[in-house]
Protein backbone atom coordinates (compact mmCIF):
# COMPACT_ATOMS: atom_id res chain seq x y z
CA UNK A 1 -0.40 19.44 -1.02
CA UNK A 2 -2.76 16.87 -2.45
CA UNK A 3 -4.41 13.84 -0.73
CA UNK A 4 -3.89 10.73 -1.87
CA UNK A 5 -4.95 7.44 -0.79
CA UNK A 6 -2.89 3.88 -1.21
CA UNK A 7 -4.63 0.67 -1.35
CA UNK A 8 -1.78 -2.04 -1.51
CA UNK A 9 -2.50 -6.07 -1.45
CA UNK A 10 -0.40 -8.11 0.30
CA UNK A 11 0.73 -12.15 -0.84
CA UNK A 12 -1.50 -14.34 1.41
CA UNK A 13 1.18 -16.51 2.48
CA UNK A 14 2.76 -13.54 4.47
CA UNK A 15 2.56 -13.73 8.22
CA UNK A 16 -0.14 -10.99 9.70
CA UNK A 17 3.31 -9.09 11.56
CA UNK A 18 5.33 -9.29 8.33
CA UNK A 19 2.73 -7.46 6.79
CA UNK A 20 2.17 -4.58 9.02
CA UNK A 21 5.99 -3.82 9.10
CA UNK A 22 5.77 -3.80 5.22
CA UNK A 23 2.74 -0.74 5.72
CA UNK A 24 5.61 0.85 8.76
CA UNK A 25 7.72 0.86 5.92
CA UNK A 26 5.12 2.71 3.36
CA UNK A 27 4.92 4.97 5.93
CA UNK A 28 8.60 5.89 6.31
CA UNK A 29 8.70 5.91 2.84
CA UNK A 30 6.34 8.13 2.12
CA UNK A 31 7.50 10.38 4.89
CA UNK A 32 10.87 10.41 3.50
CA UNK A 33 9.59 11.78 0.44
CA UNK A 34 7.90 14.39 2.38
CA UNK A 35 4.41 13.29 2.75
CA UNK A 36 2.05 13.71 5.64
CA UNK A 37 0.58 10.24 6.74
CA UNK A 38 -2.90 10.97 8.22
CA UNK A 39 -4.50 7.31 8.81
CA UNK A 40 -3.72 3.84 7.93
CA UNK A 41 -6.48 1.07 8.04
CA UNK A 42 -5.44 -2.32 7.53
CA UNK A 43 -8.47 -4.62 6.56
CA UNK A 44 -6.57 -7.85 7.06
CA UNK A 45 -6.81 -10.97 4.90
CA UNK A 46 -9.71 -10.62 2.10
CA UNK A 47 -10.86 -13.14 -0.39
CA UNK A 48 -10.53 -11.86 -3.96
CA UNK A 49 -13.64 -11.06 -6.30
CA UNK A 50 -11.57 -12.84 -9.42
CA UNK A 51 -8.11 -14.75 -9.51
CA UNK A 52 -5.21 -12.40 -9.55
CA UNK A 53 -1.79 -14.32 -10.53
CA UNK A 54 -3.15 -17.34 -9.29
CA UNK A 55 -3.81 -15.91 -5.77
CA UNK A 56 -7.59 -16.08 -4.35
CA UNK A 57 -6.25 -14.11 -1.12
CA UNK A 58 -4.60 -11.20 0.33
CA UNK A 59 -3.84 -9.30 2.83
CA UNK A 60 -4.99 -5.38 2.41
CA UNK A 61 -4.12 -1.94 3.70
CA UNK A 62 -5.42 1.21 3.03
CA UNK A 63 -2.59 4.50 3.67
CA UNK A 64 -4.03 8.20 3.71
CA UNK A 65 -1.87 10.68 3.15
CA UNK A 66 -1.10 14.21 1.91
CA UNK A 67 1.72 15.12 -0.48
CA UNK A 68 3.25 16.82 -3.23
CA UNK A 69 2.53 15.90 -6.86
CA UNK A 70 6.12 14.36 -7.55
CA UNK A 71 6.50 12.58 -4.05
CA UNK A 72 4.57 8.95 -5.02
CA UNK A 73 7.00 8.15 -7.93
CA UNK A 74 9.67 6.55 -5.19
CA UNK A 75 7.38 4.64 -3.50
CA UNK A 76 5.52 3.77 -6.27
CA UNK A 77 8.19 2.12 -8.33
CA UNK A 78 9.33 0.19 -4.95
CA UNK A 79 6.22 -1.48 -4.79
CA UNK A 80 6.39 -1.90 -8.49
CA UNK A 81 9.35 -4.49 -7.41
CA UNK A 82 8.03 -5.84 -3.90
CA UNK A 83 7.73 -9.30 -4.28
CA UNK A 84 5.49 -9.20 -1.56
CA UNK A 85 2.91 -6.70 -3.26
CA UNK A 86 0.38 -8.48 -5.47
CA UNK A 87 -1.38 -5.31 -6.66
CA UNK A 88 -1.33 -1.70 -5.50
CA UNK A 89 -2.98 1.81 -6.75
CA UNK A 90 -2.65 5.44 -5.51
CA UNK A 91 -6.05 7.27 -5.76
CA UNK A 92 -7.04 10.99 -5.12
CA UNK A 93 -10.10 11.15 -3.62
CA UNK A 94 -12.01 14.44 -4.91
């Protein structure tokens, strides 16, 4: 197993609860696809360092995890199509 780490950025306009049900469902996700969630942090609403899609906002989370090479492709694509997801990026911390 690998560890991975996914930082995903919420649309500001989202209600705090509506976003930590959308990181639940990361989790589930991600479990589903046989990963082992260790932490999540959630860093709340964050100004941005430079326009993205006309947003100056969003709400962040942060998702540690273990997992097998081929397991972030699902989730990866779903938040490739999340309307509510302004930007997010798996990384694996060495």
């Amino acid at each position: 197993m690998r560890a991975y780490e996914l930082m995903t950025i919420f649309r500001p306009e989202m209600a705090e609860n509506e976003v930590r049900n959308e990181v639940t469902t990361i989790e589930q996700a991600l479990a589903a696809g046989g990963a082992t969630v260790k932490e999540t942090d959630f860093w709340g609403k964050r100004r941005f360092a430079y326009e993205i899609d006309h947003l100056h906002e969003g709400w962040y989370a942060l998702v540690t995890f273990d997992a097998e090479a081929g397991a972030v492709d699902d989730v990866d694509r779903a938040l490739s199509l999340s309307d509510n997801v302004v930007r997010h990026k798996f990384i694996r911390p060495e």
